[in-house]
Protein backbone atom coordinates (compact mmCIF):
# COMPACT_ATOMS: atom_id res chain seq x y z
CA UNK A 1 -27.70 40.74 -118.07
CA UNK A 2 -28.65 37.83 -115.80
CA UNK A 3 -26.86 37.77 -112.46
CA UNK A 4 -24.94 34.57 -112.04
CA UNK A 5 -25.68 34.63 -108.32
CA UNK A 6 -29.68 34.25 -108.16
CA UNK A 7 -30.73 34.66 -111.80
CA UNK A 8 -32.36 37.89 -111.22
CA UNK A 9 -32.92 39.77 -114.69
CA UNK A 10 -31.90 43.55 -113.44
CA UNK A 11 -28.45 44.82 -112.91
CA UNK A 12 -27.23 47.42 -112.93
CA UNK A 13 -23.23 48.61 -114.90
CA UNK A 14 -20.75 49.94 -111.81
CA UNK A 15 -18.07 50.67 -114.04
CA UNK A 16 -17.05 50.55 -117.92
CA UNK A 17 -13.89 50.33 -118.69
CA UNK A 18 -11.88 50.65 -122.35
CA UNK A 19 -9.49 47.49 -123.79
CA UNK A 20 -7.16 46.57 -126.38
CA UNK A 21 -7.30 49.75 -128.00
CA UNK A 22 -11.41 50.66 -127.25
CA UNK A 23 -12.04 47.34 -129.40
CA UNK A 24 -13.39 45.72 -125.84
CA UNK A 25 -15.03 46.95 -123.13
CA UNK A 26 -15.19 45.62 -119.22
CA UNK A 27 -17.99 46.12 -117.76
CA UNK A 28 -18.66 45.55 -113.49
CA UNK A 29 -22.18 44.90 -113.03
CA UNK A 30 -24.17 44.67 -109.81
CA UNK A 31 -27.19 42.62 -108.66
CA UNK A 32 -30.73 44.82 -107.97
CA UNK A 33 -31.94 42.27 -105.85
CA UNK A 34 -28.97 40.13 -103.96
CA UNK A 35 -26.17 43.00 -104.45
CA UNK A 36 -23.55 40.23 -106.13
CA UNK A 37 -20.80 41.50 -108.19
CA UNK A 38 -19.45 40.34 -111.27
CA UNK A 39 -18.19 41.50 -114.64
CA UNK A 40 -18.69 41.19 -118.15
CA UNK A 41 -16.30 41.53 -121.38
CA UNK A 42 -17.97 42.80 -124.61
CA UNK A 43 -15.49 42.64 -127.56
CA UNK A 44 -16.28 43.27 -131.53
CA UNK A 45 -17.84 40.10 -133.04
CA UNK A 46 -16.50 38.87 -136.88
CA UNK A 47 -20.27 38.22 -138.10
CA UNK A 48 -20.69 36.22 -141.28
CA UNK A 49 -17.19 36.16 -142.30
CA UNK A 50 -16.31 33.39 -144.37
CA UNK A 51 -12.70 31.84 -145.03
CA UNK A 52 -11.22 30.67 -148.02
CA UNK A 53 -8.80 27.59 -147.35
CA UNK A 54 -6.20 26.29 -149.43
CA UNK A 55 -8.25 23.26 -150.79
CA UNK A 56 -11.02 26.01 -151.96
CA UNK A 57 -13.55 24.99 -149.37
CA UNK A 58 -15.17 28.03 -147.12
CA UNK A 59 -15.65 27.96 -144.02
CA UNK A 60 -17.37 30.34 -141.11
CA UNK A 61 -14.80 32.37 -139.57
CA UNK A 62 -14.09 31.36 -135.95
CA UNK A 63 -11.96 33.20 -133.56
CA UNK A 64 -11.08 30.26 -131.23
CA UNK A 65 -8.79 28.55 -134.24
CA UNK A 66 -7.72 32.05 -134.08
CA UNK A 67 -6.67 32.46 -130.36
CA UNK A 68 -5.33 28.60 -130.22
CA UNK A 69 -2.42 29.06 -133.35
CA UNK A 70 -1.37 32.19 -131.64
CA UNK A 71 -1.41 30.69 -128.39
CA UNK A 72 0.56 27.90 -129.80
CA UNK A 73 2.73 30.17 -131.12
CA UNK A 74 3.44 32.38 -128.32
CA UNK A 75 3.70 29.08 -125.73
CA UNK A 76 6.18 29.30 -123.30
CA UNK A 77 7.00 33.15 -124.01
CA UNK A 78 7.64 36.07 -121.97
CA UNK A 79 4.30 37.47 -123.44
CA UNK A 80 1.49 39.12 -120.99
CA UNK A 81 -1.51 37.84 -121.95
CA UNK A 82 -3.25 41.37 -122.18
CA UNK A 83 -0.76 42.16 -125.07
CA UNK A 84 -1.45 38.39 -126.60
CA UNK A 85 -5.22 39.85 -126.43
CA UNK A 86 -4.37 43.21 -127.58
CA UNK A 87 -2.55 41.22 -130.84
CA UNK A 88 -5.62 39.31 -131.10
CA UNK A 89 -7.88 41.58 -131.28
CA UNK A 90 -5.51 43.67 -133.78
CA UNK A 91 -5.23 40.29 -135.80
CA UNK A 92 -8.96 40.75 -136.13
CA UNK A 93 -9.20 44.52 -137.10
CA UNK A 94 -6.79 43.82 -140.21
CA UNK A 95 -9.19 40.97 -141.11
CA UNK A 96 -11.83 43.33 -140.98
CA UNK A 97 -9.92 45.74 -143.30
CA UNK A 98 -8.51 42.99 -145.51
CA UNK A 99 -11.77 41.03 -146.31
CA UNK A 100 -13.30 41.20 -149.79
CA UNK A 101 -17.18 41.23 -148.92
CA UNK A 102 -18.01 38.57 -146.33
CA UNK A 103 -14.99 36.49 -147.78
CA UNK A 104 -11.30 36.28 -146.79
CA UNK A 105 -8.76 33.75 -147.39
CA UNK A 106 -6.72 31.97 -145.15
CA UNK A 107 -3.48 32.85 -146.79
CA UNK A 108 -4.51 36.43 -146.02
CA UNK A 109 -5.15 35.62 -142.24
CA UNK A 110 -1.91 33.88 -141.76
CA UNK A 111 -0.16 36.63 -143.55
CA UNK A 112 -1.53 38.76 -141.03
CA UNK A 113 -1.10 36.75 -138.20
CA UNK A 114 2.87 36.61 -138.86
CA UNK A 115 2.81 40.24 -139.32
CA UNK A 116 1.74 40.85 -135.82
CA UNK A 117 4.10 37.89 -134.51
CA UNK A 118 7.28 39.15 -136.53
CA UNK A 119 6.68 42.74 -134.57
CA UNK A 120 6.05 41.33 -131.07
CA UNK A 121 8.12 38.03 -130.95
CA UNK A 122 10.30 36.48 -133.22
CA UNK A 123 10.51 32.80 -132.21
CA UNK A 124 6.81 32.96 -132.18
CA UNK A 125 6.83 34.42 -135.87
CA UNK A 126 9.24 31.16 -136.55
CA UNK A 127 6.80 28.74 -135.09
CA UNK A 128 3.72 30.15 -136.71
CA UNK A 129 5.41 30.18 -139.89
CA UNK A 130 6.85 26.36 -139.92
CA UNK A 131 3.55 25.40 -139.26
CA UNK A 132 1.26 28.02 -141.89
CA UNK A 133 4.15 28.05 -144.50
CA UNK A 134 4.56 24.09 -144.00
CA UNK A 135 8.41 24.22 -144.49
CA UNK A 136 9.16 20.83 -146.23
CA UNK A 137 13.43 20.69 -144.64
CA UNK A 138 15.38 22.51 -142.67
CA UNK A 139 16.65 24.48 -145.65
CA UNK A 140 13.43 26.57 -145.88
CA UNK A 141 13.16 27.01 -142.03
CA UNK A 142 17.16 28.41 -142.16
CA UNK A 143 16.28 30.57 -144.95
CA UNK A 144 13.53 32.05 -142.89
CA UNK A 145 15.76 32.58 -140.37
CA UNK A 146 18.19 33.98 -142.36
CA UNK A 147 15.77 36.87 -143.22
CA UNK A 148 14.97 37.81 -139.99
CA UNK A 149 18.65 37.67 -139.16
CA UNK A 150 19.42 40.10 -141.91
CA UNK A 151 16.76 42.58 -140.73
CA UNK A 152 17.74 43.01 -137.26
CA UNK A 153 21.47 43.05 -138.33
């Protein structure tokens, strides 16, 4: 690993430390020539994954459309964003499980994805879903909130 300080090619790992569930690690690295500090995130990678969209098209799986509709989802919401990476990366672990091959579709993803929301916040779970289940009238979006109504009564 490069240090950012003065580009020097050896450094040396301080300290590893365990995330979201072991699926990350931190690790704080140190300079062998200038003695700067700095850390580094390593996290499990989604190689070669392709998506299935609606329209039948594939595309290369990509985390960041990932991280922005939960983000967009959980907006404005008493979530820590250590357990909104914690979700993430347990979003990403069901993927793994749920993918055919190198192939998974995007119905499968967003099922997953309100999963995860419905356990950890449920206005989130409503805004993910009126957005991946593209209610057409308030009539779907009630009876979605009907259901979750039900199950917490």
């Amino acid at each position: 690993m490069k240090c950012p300080s003065c580009g020097n090619e050896d450094t040396r790992v301080v300290d590893s430390r365990a995330l979201s569930e072991g699926m990350a690690i931190r690790r704080r690295r140190e300079c062998e020539q200038c003695g700067f500090r700095f850390s580094t995130h390593e996290e499990i990678e989604l190689l070669n994954l392709k998506v299935k969209k609606r329209d039948s098209e594939e595309e290369l799986y990509d985390r960041l459309k990932l991280e922005r509709g939960i983000s967009r989802a959980l907006e404005k919401r008493p979530v820590d964003p250590e357990v909104t990476s914690q979700l993430i990366t347990a979003v990403e672990r069901d993927i793994q499980l749920k993918a055919k091959g190198d192939l998974i579709s995007s119905e499968d993803i967003g099922e997953i994805v309100m999963r995860h929301l419905k356990r950890l916040d449920k206005v989130a779970f409503i805004r993910f879903a009126s957005v991946y289940r593209q209610f057409e009238d308030l009539e779907e979006f009630r009876e979605e909130l009907d259901k979750l109504l039900k199950k917490k009564r």
